[in-house]
Protein backbone atom coordinates (compact mmCIF):
# COMPACT_ATOMS: atom_id res chain seq x y z
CA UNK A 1 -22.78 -10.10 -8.95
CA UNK A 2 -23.95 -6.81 -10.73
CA UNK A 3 -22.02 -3.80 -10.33
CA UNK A 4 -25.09 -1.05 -10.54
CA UNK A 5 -22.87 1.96 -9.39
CA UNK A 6 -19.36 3.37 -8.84
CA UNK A 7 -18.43 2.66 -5.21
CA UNK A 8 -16.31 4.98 -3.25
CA UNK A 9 -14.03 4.22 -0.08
CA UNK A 10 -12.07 6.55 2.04
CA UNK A 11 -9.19 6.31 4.36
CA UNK A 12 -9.49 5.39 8.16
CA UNK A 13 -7.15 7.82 10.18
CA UNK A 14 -7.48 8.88 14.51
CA UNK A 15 -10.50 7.04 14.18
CA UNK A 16 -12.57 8.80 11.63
CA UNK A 17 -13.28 8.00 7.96
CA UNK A 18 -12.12 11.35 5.62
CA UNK A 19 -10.32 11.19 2.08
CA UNK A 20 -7.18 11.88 1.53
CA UNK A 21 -6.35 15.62 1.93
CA UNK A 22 -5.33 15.96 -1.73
CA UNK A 23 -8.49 14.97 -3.07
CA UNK A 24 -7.25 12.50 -5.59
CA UNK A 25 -8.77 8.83 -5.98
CA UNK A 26 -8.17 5.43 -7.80
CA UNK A 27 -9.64 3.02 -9.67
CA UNK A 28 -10.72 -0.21 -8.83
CA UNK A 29 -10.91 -2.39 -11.77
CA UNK A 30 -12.49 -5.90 -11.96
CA UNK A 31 -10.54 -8.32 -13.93
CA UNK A 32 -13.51 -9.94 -15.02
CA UNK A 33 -14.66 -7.32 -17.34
CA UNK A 34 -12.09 -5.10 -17.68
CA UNK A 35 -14.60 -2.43 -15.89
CA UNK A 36 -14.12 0.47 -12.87
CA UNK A 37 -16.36 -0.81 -9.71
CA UNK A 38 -15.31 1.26 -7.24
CA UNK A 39 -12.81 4.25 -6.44
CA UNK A 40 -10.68 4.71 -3.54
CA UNK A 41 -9.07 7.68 -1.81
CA UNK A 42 -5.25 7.82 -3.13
CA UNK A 43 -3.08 8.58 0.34
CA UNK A 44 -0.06 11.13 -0.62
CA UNK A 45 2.79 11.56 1.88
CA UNK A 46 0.98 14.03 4.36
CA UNK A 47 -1.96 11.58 4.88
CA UNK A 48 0.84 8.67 5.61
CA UNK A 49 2.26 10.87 8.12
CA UNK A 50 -1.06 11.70 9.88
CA UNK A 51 -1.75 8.24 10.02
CA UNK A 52 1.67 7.37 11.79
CA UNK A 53 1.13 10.04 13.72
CA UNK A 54 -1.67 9.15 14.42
CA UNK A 55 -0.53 6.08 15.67
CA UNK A 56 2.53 7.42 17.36
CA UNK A 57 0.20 9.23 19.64
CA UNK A 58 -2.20 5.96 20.29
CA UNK A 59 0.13 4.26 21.63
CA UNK A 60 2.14 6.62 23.50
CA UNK A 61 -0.63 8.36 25.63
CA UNK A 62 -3.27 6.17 24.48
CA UNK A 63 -5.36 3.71 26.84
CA UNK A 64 -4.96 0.68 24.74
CA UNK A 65 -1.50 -0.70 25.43
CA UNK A 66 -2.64 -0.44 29.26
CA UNK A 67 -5.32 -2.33 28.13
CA UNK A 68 -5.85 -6.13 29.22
CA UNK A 69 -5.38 -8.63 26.58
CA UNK A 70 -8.98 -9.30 27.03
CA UNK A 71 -10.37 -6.12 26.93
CA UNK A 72 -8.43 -5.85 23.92
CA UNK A 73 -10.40 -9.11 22.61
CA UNK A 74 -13.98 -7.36 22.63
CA UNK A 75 -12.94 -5.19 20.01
CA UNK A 76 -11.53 -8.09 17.70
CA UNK A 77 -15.15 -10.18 18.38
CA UNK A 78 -16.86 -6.78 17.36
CA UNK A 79 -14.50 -6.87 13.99
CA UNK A 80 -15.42 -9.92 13.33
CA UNK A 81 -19.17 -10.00 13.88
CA UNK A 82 -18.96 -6.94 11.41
CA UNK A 83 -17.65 -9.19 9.02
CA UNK A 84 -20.41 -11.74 8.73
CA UNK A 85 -22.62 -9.11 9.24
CA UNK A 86 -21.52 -7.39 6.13
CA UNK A 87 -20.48 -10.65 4.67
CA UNK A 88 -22.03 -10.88 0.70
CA UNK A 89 -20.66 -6.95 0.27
CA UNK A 90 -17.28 -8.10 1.02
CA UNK A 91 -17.33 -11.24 -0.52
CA UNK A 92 -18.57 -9.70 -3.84
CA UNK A 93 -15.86 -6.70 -3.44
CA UNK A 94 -12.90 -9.29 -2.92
CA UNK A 95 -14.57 -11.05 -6.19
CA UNK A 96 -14.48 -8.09 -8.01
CA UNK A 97 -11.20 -6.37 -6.91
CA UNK A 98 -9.21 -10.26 -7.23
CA UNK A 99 -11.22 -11.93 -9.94
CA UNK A 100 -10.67 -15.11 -7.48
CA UNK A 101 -14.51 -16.98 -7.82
CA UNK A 102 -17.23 -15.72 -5.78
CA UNK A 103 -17.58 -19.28 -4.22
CA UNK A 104 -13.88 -18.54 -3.22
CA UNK A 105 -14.64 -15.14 -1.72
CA UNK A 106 -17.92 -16.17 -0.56
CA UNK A 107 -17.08 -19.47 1.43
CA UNK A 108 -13.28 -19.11 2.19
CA UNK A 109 -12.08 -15.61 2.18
CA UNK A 110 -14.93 -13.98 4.44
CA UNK A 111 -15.60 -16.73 7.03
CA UNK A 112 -11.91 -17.30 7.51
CA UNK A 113 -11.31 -13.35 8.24
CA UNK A 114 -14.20 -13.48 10.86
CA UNK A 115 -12.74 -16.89 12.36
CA UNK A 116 -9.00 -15.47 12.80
CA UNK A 117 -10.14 -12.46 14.67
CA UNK A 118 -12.26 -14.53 16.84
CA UNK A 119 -9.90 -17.18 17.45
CA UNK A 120 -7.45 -14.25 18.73
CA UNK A 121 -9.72 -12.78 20.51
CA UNK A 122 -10.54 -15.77 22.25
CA UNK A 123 -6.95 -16.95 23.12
CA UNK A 124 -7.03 -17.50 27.37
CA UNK A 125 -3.92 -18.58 29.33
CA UNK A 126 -0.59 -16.93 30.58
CA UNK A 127 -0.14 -14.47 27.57
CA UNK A 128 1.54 -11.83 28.89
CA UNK A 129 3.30 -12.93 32.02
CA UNK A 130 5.72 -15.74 33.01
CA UNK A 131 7.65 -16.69 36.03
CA UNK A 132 10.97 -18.48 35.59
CA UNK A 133 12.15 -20.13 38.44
CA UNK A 134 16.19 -20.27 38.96
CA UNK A 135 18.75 -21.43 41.35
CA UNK A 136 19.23 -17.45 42.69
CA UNK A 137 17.04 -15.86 45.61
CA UNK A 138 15.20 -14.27 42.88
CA UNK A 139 11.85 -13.56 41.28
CA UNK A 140 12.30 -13.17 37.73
CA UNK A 141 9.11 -12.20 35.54
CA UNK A 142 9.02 -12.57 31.78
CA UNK A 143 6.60 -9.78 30.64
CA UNK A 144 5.67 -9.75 26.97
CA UNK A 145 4.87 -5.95 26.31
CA UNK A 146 3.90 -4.44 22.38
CA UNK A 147 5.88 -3.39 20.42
CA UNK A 148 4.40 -0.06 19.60
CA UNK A 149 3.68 1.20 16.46
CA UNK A 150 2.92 -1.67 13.52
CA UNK A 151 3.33 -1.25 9.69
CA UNK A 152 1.28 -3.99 7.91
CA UNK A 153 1.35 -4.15 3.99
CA UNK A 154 -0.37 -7.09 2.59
CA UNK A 155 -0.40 -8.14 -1.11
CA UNK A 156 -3.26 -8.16 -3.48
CA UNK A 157 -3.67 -11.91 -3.56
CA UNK A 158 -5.64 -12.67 -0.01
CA UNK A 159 -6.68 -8.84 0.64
CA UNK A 160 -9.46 -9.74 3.67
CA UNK A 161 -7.54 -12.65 4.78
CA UNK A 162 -4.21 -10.94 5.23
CA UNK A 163 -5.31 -8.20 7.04
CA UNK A 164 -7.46 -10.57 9.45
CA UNK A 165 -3.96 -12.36 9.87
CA UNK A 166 -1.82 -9.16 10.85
CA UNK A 167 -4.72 -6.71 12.49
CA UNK A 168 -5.74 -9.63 15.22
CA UNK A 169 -2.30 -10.44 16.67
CA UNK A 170 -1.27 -6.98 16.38
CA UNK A 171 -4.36 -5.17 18.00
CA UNK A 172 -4.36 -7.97 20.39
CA UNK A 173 -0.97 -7.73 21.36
CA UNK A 174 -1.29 -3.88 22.45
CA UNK A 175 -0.10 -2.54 19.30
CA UNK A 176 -1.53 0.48 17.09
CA UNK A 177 -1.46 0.25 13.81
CA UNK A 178 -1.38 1.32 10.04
CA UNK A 179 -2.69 -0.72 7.56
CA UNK A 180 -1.70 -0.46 3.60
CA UNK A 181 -3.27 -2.84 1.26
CA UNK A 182 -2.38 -3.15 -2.75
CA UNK A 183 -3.80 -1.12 -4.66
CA UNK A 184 -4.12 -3.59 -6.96
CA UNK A 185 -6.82 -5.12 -5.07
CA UNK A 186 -8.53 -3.25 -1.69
CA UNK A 187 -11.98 -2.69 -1.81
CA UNK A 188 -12.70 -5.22 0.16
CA UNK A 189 -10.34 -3.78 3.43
CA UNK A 190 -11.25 -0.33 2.68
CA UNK A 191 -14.94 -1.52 3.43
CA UNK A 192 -13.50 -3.05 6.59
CA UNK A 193 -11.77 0.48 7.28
CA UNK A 194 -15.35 1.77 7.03
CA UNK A 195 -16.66 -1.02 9.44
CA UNK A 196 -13.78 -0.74 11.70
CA UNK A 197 -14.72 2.92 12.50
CA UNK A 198 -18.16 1.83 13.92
CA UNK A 199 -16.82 -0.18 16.96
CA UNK A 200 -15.39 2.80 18.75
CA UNK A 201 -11.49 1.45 19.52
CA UNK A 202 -9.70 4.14 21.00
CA UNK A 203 -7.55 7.07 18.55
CA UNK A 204 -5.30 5.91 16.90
CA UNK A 205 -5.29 2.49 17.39
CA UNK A 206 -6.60 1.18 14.14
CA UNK A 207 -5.21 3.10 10.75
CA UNK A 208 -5.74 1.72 7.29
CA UNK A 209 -4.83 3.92 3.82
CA UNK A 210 -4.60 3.15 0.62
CA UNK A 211 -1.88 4.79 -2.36
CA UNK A 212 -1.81 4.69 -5.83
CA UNK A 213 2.11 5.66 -5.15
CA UNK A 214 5.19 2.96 -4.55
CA UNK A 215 6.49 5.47 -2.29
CA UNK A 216 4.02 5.25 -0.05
CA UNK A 217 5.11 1.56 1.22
CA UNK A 218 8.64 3.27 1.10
CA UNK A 219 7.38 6.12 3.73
CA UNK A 220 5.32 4.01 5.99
CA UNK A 221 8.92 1.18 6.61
CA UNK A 222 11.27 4.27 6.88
CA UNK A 223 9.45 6.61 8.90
CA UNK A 224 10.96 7.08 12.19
CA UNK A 225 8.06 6.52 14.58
CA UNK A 226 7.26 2.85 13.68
CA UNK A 227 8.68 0.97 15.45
CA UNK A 228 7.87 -2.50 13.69
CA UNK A 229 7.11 -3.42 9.90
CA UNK A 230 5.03 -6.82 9.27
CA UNK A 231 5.38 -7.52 5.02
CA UNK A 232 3.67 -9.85 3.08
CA UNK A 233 4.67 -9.89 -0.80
CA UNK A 234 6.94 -10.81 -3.30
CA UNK A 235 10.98 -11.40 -1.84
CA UNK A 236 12.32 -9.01 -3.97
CA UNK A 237 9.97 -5.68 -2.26
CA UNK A 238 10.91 -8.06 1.07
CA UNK A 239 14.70 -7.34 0.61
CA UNK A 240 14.13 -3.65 -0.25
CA UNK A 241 11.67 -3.66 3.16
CA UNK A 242 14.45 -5.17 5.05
CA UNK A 243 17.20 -2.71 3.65
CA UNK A 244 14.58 0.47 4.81
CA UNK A 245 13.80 -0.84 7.51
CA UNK A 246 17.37 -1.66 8.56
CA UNK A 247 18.08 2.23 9.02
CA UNK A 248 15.83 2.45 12.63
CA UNK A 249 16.23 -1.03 13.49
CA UNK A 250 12.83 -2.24 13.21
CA UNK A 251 11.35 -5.81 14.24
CA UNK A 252 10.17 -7.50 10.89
CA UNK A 253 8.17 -10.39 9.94
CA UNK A 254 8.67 -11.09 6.24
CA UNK A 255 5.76 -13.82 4.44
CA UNK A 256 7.75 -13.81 0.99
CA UNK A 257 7.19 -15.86 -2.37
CA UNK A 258 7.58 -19.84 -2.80
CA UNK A 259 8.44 -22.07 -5.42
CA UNK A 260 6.51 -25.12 -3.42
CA UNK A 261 7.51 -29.01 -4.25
CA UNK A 262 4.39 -31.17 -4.58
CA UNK A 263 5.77 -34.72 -4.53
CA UNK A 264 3.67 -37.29 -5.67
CA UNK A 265 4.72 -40.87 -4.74
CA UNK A 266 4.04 -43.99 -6.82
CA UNK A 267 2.04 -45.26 -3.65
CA UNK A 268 -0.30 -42.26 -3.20
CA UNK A 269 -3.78 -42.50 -3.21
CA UNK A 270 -4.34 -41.29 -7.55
CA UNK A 271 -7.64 -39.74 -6.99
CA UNK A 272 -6.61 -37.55 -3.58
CA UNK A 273 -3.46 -36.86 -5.46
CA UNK A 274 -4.79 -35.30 -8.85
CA UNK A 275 -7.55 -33.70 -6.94
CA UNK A 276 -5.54 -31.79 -4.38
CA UNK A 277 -2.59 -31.13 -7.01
CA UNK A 278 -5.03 -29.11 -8.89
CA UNK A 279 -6.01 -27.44 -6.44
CA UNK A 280 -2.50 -26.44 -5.39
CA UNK A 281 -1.92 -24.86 -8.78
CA UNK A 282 -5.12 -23.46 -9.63
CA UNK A 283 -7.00 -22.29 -6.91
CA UNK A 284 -7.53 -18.23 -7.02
CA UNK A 285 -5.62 -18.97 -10.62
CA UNK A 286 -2.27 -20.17 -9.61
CA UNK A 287 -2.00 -16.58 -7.76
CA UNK A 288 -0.69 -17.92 -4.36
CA UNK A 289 2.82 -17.94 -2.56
CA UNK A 290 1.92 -21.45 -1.36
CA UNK A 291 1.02 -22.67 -5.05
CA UNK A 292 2.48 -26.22 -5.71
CA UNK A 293 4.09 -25.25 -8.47
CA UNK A 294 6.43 -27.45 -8.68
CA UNK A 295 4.80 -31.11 -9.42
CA UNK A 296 7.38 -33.94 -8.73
CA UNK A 297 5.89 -37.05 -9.68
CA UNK A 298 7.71 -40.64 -9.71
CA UNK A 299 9.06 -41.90 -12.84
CA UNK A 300 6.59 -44.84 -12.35
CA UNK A 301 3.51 -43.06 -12.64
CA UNK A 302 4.37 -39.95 -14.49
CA UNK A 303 3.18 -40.52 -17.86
CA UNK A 304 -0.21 -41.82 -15.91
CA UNK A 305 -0.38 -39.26 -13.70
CA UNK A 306 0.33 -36.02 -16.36
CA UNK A 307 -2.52 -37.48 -18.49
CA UNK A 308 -5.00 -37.62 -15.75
CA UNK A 309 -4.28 -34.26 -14.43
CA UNK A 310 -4.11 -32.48 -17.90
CA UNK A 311 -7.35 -34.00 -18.98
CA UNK A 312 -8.78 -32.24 -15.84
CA UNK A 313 -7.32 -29.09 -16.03
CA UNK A 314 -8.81 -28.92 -19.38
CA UNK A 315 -12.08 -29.14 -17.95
CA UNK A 316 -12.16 -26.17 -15.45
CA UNK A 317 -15.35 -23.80 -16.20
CA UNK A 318 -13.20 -20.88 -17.12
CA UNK A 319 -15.60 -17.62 -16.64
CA UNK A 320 -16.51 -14.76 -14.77
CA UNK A 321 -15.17 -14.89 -11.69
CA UNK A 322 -18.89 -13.57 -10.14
CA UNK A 323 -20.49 -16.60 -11.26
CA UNK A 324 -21.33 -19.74 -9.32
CA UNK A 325 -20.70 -21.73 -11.64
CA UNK A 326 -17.26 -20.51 -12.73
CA UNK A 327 -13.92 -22.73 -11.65
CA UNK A 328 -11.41 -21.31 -12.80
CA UNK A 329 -11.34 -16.89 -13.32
CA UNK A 330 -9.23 -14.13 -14.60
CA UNK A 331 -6.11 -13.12 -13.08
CA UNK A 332 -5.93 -10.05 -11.17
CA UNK A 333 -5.35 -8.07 -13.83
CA UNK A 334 -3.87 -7.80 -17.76
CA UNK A 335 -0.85 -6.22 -17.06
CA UNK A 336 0.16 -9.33 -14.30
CA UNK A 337 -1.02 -11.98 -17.32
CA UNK A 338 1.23 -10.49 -19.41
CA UNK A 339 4.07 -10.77 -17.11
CA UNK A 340 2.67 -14.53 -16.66
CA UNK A 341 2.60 -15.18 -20.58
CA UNK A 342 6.24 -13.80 -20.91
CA UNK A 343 7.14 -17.23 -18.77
CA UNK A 344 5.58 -19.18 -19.90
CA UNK A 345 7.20 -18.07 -23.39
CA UNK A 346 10.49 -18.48 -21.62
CA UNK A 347 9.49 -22.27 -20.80
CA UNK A 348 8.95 -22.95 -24.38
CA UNK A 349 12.29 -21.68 -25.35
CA UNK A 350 13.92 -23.42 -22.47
CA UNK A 351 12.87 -26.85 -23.90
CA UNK A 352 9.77 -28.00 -21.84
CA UNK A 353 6.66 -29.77 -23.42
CA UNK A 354 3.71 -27.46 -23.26
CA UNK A 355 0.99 -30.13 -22.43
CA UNK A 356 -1.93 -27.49 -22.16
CA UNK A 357 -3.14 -24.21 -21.95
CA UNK A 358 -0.31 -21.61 -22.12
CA UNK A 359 -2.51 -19.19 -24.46
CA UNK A 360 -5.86 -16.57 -23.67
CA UNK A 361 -9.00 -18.17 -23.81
CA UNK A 362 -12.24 -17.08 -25.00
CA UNK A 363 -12.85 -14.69 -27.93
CA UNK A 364 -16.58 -13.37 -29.20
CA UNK A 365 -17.04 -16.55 -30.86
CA UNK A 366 -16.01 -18.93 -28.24
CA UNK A 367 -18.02 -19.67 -25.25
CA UNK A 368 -16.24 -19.77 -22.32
CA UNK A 369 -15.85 -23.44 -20.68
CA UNK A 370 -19.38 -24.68 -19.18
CA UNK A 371 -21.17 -21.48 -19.88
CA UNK A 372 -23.27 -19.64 -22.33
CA UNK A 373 -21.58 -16.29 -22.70
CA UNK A 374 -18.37 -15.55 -24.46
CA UNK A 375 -15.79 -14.43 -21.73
CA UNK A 376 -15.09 -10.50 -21.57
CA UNK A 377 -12.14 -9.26 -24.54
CA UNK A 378 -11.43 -6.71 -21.89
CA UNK A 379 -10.76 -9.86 -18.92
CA UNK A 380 -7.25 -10.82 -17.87
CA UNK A 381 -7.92 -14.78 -18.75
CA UNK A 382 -5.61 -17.20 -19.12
CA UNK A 383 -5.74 -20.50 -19.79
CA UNK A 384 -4.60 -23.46 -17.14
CA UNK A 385 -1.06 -24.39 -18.31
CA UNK A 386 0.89 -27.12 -17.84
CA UNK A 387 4.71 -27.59 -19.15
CA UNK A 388 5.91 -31.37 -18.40
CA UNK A 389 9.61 -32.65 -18.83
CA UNK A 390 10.72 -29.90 -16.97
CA UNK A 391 14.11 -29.61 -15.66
CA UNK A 392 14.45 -27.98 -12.25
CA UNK A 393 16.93 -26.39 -13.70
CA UNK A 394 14.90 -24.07 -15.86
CA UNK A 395 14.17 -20.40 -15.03
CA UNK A 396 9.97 -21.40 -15.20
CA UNK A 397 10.67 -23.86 -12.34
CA UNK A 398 13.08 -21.56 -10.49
CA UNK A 399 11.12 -18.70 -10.65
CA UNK A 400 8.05 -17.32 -8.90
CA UNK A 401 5.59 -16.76 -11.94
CA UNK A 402 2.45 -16.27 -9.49
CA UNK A 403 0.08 -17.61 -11.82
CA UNK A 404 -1.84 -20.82 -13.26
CA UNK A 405 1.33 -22.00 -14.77
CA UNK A 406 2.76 -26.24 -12.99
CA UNK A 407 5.83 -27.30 -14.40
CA UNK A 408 6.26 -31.10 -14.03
CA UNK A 409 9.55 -32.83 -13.07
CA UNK A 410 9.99 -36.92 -12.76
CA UNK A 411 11.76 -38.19 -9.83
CA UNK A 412 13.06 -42.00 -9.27
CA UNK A 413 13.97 -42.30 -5.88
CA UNK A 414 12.84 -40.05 -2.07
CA UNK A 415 16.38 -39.02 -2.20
CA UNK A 416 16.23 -37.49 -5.81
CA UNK A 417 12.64 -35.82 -4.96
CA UNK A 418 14.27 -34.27 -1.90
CA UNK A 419 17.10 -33.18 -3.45
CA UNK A 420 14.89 -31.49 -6.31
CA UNK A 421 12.45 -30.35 -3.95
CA UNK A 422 15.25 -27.96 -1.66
CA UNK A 423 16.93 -27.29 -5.16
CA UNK A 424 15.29 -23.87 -4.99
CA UNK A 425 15.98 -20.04 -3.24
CA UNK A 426 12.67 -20.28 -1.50
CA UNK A 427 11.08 -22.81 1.52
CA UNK A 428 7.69 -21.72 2.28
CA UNK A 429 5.53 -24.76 1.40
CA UNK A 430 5.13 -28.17 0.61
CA UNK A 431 3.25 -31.17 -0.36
CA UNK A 432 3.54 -34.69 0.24
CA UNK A 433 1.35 -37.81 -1.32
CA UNK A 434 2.00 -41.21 -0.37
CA UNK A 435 0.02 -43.98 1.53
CA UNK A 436 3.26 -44.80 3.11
CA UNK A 437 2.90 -42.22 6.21
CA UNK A 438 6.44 -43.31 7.59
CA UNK A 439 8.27 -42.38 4.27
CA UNK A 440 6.40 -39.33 3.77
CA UNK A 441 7.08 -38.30 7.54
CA UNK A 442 10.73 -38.84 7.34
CA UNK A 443 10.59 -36.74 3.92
CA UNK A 444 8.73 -33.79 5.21
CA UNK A 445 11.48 -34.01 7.99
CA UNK A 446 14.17 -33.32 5.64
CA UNK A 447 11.99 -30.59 3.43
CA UNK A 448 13.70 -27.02 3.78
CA UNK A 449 10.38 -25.46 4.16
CA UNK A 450 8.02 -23.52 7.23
CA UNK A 451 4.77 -25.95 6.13
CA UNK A 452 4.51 -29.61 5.04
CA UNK A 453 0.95 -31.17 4.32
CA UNK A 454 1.08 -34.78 3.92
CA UNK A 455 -1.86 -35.91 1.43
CA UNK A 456 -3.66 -32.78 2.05
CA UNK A 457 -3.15 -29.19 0.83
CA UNK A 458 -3.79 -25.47 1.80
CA UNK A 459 -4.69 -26.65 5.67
CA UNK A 460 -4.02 -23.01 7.26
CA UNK A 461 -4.98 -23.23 10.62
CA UNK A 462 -5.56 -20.06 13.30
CA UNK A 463 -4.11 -22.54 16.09
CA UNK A 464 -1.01 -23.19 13.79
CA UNK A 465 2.27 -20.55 12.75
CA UNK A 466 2.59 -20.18 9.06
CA UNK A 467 5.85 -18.53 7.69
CA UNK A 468 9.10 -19.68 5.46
CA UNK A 469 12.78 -20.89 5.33
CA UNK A 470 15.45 -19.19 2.98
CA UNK A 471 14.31 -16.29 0.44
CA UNK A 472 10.49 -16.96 1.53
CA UNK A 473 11.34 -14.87 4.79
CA UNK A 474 11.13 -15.00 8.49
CA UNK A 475 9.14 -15.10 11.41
CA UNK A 476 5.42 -16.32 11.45
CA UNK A 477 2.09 -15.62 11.29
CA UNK A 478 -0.65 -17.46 13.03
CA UNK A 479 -1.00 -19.14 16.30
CA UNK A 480 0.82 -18.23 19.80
CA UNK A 481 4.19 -17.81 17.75
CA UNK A 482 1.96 -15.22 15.17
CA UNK A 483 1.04 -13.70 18.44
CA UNK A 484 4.13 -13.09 20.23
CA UNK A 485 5.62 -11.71 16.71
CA UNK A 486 3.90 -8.46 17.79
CA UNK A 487 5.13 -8.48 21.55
CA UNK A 488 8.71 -7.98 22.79
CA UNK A 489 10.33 -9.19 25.78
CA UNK A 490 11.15 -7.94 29.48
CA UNK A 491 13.56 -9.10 32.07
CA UNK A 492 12.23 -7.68 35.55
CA UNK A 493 14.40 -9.25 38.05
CA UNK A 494 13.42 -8.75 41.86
CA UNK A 495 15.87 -9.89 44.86
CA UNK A 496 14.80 -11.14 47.57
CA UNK A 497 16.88 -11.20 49.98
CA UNK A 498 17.28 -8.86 52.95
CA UNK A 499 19.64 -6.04 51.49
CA UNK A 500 18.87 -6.88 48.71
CA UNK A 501 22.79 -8.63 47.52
CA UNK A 502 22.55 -11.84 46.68
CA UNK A 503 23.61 -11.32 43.28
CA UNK A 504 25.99 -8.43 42.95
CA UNK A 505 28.01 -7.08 45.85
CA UNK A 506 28.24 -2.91 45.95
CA UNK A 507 31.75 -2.21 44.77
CA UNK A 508 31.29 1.07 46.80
């Protein structure tokens, strides 16, 4: 991908595309090359109160909560045929704004956004409305209404798949919404913003800005008229979300970090093993709240096994994350790979064996792995690390480091690799390896964690709810349970009997 000119993206408020009424923009910068690709309009407070105003007044004398679910669904399938439609721009803007590979972007991140708005948009059945039959002469109806007004902030990791995740249940459900991505990474959504205006949903319904500012986050969860805050992102903004948006009593749904267990049994099938524990760690560069960070291996094949995998990590094509032919690219930017490099500093000190990477590849002299171009000084590389003999003990296996870095811990027994696996603040994820499918059913039973994949990894399915235990947060995204997130309940009880007294007698 060439970057010929500066792009430029504006906000998406009532409908209509404008930048923000103080003028100012952003920079986008790609953490390939250490270069500005695109600039984005930088919301201040007024603009984050027109867009919850906006949305306010949407939902509150707006068509769209009146709306049928499947009426509703159009708009989603129109979303997402924008999307594929549109498909290499966004792909090379999430490329450039993550510095995840463009094969990533190009065959993961877009065609899974499309696919979770249409799988939404296509849900049928009893959605909204249910019966329940009881022993009294009465009709009772469960009606699943939305909850109003919806604050999504998604992280920089997964910009186009996070906001497919929260903007089809929510929309779906009869919500309207405001959007804030990172502005870390957004190009991506604020081209979706742009796309989004085109398909003519009502005012109101669909809001997405962008800041430069912390505060902005801060305004969107404490302002008054929202009524509900969905957060993905690290646990510690998670507690200060919850502690904001304590003070009106919002709903939340909190996706939070992970410190995931990836136990490998002595049975497992080697190959399947090494293959998909690299990929746990190293895919989009270790940047992932699922990452299998955490490799527990048994005693009997650790030596074996550590070999194997180092010797493969060693040969990722580290490179510019636009190129096909790169593996492994930069992380999302310097200032994050310095925060990674100060851990993996710590695991040094703290007595773990550094068995590769840990440093910055690439300098004008050096070639970058399987290519024939040095990589960028001005990148945010880092080399594939792994630290083996780790306690669990240790801060670098305790930790959240977000970033290429597996620490290694040897297990002798299921009941040892459970206990080491739960040994943590978080339970979002985990893996499982064993040709013994009993065992490794009966140990993903006792896992303290919202996902278990058993000699597989990263299967996130639109059918399926995805969320976490402990510190990694509540409630879920994904599936009918993702769905309902964004709905609340009402009782509407009817009597049926002449007089209408068969449960309470007039006291008067």
């Amino acid at each position: 991908m060439t970057t010929t000119a500066i792009q430029q993206f504006d906000l998406l408020i009532e409908g209509k595309v404008s930048s923000a009424l103080g003028g100012k923009y952003f920079d986008c910068v790609n953490p390939s090359n250490g270069e500005v690709f695109a600039r984005v309009s930088d919301a201040d407070t007024i603009d984050v109160q027109m867009a919850v105003s906006a949305a306010r007044l949407g939902f509150d004398h707006g068509r769209w909560p009146q709306m049928s679910v499947a009426e509703r669904g159009v708009f989603l399938l129109k979303i997402a045929a924008l999307i594929r439609e549109n498909a290499k721009e966004l792909a090379d803007l999430e490329c450039a704004s993550t510095g995840k590979t463009i094969k990533h972007t190009t065959f993961i991140d877009v065609p899974s956004a499309a696919e979770t708005f249409e799988h939404f948009a296509h849900l049928s059945g009893n959605l909204i409305n249910e019966t329940i039959r009881s022993s009294a002469p009465v009709r009772s109806m469960i009606h699943r209404e939305p909850v109003g007004v919806v604050v999504t902030i998604i992280p920089w990791n997964y910009p186009l798949i996070m906001t497919a995740w929260k903007l089809a249940p929510a929309l779906l459900a009869g919500n309207c919404v405001v959007l804030k991505p990172s502005p870390v990474a957004c190009a991506s959504v604020m081209l979706l913003a742009k796309l989004a205006a085109q398909i003519g949903l009502p005012k109101g319904v669909l809001n997405i800005i962008a800041s430069s500012r912390a505060q902005a986050g801060q305004e969107l969860v404490a302002s008054p008229e929202v009524d509900m805050v969905s957060f993905s992102g690290s646990s510690k903004t998670g507690e200060a979300v919850m502690a904001l948006a304590s003070k009106g009593t919002k709903k939340l749904v909190l996706e939070l970090g992970g410190k995931s267990p990836n136990i490998v049994f002595a049975d497992c099938d080697m190959e399947a093993a090494l293959g998909g524990s690299l990929s746990a760690i190293f895919m989009n560069q270790g940047q992932m709240c699922t990452a299998g960070s955490r490799l527990l291996v048994e005693d009997k094949i650790y030596k074996e096994f550590v070999d194997k995998l180092v010797a493969r990590a060693k040969n990722l094509k580290i490179g510019p994350a636009e190129n096909f032919e790169t593996e492994f690219g930069p992380l999302v930017s310097v200032e994050h790979r310095n925060t990674v490099l100060k851990f993996i500093e710590k695991g040094k000190q703290e007595g773990a064996r550094l068995a590769c990477g840990g440093g910055i590849p690439g300098r004008e002299q050096s070639p970058c792995e399987g290519g024939n171009s040095p990589l960028p000084l001005k990148g945010a590389y880092l080399e594939p690390t792994i630290f083996a003999n780790v306690r669990n003990t240790m801060s670098i296996a305790q930790e959240e480091i977000f970033g290429p870095v597996l620490c290694v811990i040897p297990f002798t027994s299921a009941e040892e690799a459970v206990h080491i696996a739960n040994d943590t603040k978080y339970g979002l994820a985990a893996m499982i390896w064993s040709k013994d499918l009993e065992k490794a059913n009966k140990v993903a039973g006792r896992l303290r964690c919202g996902t278990v994949w058993i000699n597989t990894y990263g299967a996130f399915l639109n059918e399926v709810p995805f969320g976490g235990y402990k510190q990694s947060g509540f409630g879920r995204e994904l599936g009918l349970t993702g769905f309902w997130e964004y709905t609340q309940i009402k009782h509407i009880a009817t009597d049926q009997t002449p007089g209408g007294k068969s449960l309470v007698t007039s006291w008067f």
